[in-house]
Every structure is written in C-alpha cells, then in structure tokens.
PDB file of N, CA and C in Angstrom:
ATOM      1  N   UNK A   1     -19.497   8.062 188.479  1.00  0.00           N
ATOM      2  CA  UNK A   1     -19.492   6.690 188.920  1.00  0.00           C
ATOM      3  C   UNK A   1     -20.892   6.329 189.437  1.00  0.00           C
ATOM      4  N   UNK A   2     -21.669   5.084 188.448  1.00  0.00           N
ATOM      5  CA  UNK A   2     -22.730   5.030 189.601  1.00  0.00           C
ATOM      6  C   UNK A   2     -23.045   4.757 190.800  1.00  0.00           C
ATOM      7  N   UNK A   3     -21.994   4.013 191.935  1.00  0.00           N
ATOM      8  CA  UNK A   3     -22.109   4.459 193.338  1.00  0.00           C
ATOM      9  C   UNK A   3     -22.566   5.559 193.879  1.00  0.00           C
ATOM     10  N   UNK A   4     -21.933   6.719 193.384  1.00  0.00           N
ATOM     11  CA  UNK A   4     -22.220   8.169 193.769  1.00  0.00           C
ATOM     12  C   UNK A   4     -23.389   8.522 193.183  1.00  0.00           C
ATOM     13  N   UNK A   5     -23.904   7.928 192.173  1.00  0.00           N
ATOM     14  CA  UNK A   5     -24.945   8.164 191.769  1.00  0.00           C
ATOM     15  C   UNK A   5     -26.144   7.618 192.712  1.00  0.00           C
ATOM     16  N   UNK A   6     -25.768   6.635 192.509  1.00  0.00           N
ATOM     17  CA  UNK A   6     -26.971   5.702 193.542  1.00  0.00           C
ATOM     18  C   UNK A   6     -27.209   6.305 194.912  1.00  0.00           C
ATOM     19  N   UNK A   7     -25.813   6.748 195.852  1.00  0.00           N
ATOM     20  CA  UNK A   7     -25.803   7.065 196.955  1.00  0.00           C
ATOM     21  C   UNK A   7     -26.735   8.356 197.015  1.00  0.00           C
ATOM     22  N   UNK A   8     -26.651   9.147 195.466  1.00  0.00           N
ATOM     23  CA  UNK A   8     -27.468  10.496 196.167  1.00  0.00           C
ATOM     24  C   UNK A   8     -28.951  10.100 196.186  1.00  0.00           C
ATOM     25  N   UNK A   9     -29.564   9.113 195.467  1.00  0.00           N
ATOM     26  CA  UNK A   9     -30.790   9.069 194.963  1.00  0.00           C
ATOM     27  C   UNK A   9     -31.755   7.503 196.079  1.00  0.00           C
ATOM     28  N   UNK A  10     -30.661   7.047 196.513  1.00  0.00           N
ATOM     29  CA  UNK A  10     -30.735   6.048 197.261  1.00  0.00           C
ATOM     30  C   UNK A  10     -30.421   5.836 198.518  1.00  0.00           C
ATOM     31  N   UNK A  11     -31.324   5.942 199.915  1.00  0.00           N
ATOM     32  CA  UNK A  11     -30.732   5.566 201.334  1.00  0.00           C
ATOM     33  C   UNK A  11     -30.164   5.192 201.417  1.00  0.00           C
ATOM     34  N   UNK A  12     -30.809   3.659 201.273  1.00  0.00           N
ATOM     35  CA  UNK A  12     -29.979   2.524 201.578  1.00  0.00           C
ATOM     36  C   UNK A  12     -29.567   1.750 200.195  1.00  0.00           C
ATOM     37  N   UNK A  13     -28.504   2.183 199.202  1.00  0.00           N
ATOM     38  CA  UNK A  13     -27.719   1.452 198.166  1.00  0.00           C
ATOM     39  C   UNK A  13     -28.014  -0.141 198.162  1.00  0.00           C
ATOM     40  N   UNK A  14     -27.607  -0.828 199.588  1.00  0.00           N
ATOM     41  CA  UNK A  14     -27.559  -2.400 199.774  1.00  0.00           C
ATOM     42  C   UNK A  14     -28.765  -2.640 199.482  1.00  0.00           C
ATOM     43  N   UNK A  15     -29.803  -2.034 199.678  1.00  0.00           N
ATOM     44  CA  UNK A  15     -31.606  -2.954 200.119  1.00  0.00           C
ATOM     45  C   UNK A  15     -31.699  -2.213 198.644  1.00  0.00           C
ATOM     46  N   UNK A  16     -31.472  -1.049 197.685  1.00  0.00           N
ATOM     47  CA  UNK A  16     -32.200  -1.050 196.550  1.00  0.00           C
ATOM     48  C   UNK A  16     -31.727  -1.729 195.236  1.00  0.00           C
ATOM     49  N   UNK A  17     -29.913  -2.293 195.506  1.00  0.00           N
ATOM     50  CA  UNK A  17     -29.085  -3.836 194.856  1.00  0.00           C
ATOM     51  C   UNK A  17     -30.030  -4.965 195.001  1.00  0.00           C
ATOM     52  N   UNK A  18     -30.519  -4.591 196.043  1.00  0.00           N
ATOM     53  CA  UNK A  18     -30.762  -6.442 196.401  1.00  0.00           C
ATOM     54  C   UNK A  18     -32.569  -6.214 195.924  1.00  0.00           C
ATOM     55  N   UNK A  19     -33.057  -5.862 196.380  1.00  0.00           N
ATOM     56  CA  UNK A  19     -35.139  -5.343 196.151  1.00  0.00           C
ATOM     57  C   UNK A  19     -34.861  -5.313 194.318  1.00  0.00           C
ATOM     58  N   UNK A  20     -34.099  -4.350 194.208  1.00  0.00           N
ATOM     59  CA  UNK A  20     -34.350  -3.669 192.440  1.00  0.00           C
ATOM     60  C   UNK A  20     -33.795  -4.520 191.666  1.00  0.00           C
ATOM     61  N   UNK A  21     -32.518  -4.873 192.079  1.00  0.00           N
ATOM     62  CA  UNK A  21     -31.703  -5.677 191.157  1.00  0.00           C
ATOM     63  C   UNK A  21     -31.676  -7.036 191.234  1.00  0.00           C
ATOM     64  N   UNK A  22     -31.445  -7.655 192.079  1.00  0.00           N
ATOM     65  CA  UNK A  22     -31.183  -9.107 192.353  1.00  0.00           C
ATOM     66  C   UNK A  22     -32.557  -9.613 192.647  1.00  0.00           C
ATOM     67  N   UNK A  23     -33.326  -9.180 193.041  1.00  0.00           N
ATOM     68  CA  UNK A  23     -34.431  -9.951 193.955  1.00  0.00           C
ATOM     69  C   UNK A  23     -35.645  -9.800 192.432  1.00  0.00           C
ATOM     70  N   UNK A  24     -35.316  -8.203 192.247  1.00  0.00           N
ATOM     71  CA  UNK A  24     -36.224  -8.231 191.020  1.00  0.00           C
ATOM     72  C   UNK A  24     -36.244  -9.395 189.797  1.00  0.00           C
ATOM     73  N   UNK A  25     -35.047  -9.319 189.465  1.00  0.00           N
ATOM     74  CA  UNK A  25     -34.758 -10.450 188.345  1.00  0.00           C
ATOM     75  C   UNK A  25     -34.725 -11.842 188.753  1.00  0.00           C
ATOM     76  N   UNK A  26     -34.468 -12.164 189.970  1.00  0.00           N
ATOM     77  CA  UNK A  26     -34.381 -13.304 190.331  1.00  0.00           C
ATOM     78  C   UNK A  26     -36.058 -14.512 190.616  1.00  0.00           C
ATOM     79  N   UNK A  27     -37.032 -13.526 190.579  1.00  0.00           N
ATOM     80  CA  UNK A  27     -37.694 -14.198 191.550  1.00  0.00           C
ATOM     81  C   UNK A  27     -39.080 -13.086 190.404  1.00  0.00           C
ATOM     82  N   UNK A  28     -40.630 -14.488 190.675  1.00  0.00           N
ATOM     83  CA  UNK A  28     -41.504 -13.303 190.002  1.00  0.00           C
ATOM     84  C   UNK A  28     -41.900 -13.054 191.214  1.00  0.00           C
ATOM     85  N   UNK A  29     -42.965 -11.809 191.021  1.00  0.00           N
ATOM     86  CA  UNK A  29     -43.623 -11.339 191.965  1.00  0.00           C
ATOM     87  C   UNK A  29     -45.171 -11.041 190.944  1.00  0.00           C
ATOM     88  N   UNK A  30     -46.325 -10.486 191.789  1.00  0.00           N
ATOM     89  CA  UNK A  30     -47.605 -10.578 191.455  1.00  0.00           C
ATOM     90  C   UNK A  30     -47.230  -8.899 190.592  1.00  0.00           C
ATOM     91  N   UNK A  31     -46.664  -8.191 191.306  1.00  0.00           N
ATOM     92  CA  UNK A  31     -46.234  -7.270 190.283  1.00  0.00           C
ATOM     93  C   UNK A  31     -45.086  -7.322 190.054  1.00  0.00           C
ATOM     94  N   UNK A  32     -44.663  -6.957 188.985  1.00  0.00           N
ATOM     95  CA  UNK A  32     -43.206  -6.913 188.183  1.00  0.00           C
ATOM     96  C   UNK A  32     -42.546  -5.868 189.142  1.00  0.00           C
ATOM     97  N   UNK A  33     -41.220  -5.775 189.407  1.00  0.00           N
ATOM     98  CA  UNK A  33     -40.179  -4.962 189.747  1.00  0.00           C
ATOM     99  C   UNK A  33     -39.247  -4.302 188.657  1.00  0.00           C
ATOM    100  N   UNK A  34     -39.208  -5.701 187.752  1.00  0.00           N
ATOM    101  CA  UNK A  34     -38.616  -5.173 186.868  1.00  0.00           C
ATOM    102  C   UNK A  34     -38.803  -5.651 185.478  1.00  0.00           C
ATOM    103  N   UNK A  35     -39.253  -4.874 184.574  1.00  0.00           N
ATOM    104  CA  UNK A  35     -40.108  -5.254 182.958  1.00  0.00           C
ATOM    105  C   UNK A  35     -39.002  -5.744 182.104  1.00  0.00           C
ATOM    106  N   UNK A  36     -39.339  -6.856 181.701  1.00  0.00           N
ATOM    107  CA  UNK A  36     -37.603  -7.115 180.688  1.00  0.00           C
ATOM    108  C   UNK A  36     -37.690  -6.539 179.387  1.00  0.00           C
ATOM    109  N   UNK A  37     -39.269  -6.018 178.909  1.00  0.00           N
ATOM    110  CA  UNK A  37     -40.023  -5.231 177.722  1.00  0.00           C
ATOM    111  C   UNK A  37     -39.237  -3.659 178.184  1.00  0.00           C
ATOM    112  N   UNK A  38     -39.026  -3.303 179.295  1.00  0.00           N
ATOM    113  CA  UNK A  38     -38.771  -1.839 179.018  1.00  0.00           C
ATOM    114  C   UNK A  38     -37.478  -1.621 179.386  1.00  0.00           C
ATOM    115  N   UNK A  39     -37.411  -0.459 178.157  1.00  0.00           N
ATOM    116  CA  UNK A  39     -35.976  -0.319 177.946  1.00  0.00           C
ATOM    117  C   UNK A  39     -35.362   0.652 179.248  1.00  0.00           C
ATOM    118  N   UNK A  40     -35.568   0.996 180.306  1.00  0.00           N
ATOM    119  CA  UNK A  40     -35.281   2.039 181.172  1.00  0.00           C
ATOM    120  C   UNK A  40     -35.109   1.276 182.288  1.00  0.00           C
ATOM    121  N   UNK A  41     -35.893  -0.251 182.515  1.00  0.00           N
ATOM    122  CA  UNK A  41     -35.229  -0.984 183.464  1.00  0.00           C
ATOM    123  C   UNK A  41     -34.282  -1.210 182.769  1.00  0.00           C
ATOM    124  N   UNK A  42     -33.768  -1.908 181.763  1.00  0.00           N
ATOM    125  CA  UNK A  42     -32.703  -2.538 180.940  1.00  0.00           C
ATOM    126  C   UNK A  42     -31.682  -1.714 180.961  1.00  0.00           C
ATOM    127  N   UNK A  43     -31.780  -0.772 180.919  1.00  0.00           N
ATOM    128  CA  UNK A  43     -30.783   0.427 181.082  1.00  0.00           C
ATOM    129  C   UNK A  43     -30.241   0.462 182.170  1.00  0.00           C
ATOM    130  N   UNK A  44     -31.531   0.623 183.394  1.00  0.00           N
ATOM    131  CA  UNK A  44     -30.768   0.808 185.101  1.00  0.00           C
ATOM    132  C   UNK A  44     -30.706  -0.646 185.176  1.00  0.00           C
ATOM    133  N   UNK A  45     -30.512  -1.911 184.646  1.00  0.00           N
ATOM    134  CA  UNK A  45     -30.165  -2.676 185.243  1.00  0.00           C
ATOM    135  C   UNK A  45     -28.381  -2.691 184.318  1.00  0.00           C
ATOM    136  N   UNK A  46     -28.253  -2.312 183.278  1.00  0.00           N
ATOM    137  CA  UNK A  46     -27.121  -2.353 182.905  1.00  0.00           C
ATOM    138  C   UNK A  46     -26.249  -1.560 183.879  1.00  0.00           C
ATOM    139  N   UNK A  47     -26.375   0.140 183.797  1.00  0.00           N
ATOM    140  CA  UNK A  47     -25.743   0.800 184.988  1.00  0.00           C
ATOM    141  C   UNK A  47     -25.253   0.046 186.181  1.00  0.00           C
ATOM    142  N   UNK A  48     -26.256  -0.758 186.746  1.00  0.00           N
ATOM    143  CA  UNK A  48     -25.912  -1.484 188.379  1.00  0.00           C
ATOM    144  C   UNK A  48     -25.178  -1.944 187.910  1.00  0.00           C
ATOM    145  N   UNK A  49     -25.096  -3.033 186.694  1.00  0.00           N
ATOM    146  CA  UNK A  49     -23.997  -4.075 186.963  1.00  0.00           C
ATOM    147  C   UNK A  49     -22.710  -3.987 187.403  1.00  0.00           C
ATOM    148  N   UNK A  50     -21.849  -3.234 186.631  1.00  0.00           N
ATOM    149  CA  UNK A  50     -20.581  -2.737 187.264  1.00  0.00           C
ATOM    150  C   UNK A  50     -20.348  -2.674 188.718  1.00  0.00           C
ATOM    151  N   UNK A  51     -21.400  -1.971 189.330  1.00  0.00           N
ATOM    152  CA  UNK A  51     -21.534  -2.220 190.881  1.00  0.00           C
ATOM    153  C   UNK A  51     -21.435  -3.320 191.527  1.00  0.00           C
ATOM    154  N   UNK A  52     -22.515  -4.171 190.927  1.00  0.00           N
ATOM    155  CA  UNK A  52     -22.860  -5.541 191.498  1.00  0.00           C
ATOM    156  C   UNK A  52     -21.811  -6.498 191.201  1.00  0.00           C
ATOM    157  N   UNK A  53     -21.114  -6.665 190.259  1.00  0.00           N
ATOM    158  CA  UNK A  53     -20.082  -7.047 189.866  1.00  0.00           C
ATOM    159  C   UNK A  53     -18.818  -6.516 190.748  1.00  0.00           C
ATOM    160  N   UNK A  54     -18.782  -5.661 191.148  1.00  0.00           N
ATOM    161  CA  UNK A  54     -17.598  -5.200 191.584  1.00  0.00           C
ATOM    162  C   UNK A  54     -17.889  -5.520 193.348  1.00  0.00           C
ATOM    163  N   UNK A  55     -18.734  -5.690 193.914  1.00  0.00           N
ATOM    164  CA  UNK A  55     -19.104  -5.869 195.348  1.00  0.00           C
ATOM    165  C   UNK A  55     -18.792  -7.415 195.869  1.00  0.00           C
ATOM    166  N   UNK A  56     -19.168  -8.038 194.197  1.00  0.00           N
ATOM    167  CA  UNK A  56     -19.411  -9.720 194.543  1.00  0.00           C
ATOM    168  C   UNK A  56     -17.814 -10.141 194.233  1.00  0.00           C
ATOM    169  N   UNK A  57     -16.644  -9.322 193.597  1.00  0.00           N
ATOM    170  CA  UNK A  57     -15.764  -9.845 193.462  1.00  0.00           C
ATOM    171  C   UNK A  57     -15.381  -9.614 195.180  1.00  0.00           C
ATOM    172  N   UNK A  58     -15.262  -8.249 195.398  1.00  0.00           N
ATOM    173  CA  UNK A  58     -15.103  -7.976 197.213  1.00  0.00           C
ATOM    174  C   UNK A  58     -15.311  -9.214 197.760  1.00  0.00           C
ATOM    175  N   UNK A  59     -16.531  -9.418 197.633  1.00  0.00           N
ATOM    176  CA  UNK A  59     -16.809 -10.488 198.950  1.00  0.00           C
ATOM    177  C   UNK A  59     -16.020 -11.899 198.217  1.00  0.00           C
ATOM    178  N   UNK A  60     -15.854 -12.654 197.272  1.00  0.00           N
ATOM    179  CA  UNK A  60     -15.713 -13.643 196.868  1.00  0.00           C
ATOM    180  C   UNK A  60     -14.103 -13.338 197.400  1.00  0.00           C
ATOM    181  N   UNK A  61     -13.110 -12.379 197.628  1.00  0.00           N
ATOM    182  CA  UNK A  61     -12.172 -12.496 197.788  1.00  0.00           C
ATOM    183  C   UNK A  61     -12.066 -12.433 199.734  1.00  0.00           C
ATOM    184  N   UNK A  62     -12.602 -11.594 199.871  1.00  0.00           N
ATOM    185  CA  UNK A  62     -12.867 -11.478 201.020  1.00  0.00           C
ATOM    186  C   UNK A  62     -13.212 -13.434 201.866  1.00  0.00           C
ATOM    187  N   UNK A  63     -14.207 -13.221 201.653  1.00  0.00           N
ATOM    188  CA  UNK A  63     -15.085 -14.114 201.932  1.00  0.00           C
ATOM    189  C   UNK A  63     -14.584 -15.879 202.093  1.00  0.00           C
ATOM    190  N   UNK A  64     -13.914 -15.978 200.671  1.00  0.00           N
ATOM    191  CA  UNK A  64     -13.343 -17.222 200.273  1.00  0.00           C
ATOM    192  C   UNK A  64     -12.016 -17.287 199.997  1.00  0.00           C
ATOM    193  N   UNK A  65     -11.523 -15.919 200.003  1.00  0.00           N
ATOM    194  CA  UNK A  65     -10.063 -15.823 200.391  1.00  0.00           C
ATOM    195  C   UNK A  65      -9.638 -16.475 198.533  1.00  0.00           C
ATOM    196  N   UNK A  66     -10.533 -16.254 197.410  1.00  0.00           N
ATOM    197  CA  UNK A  66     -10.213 -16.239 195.974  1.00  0.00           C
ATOM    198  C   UNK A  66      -9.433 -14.944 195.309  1.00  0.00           C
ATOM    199  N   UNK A  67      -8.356 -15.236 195.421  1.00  0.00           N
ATOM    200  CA  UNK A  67      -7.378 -13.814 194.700  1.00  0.00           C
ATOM    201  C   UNK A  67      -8.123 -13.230 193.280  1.00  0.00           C
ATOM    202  N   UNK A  68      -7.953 -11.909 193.279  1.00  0.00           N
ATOM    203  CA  UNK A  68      -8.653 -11.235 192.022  1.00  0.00           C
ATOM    204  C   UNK A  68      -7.481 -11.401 191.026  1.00  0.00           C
ATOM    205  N   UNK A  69      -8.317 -11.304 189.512  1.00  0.00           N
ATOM    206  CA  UNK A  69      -7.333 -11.831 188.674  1.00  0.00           C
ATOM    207  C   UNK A  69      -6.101 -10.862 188.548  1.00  0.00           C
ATOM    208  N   UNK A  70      -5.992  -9.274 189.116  1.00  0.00           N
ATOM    209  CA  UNK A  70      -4.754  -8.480 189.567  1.00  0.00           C
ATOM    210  C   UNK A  70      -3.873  -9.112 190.926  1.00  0.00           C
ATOM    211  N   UNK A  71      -4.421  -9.254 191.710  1.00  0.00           N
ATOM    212  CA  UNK A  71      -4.245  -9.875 192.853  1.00  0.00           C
ATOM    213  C   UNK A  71      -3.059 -11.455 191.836  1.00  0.00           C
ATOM    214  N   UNK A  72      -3.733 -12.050 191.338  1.00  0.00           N
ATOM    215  CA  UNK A  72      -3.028 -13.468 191.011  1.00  0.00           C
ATOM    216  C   UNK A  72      -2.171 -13.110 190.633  1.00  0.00           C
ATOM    217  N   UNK A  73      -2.272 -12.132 189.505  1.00  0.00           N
ATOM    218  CA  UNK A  73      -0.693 -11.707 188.488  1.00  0.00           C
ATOM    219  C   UNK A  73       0.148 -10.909 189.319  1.00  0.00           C
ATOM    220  N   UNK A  74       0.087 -10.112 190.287  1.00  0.00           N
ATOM    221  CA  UNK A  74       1.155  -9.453 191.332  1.00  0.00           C
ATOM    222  C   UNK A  74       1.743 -10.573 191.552  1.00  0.00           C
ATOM    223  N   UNK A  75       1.139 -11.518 192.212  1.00  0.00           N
ATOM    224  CA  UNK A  75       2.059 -12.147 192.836  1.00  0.00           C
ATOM    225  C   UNK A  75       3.046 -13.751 192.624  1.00  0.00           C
TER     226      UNK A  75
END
C-alpha cells in the first residue's frame, strides 16, 4: 500500500502530499518540483493519487458531512 510506503521513506506524509504533490502541480515555482517531461515524477505522482484521493473523500465526508458513494447505498 503506498501509505506504508510513503510512511517509511517520509516523516512527515502530510507536508510531502501537500510540497510534492499538490503544491508542486498546482503552482510554478523558479524551480520545478515537479517535471511533467519526466516519467518518474508521472509515475510518483500516479502512486499518490490513490492516497490523495482517498484522504479528500475523508475529509469531504467528514468535513461536509457528504455520504461516500458506499455510505449512500447502505443506507
């Protein structure tokens, strides 16, 4: 699972989601964080997703009290 992955290779998981992944792609910087030419970011940014995806459903349910689409069909 890459959680466990991340966790061994990564302190802090939250700050290298948000620096590597989100902040990288989101925003330029004077140096790149992340190359959309190379295939090894493209790769570790595919890996995260599942993560990032799976954190933002957390909070969106959490947060805004939006049932997950298992959550809807239970009930």
């Amino acid at each position: 699972m890459r959680i466990t992955t991340l966790q061994s290779i990564e302190p802090d998981v939250a700050k290298y989601l948000y620096v590597s992944g989100r902040c990288a792609v989101a925003h330029a910087y004077q140096s790149n964080v992340v190359n959309p030419d190379d295939p090894a970011d493209l790769i570790r940014l595919r890996k995260d997703l599942p993560v990032i995806r799976e954190l933002a459903r957390i909070a969106i349910e959490r947060e805004f009290g939006v049932k997950s689409e298992c959550d809807f069909h239970r009930t």
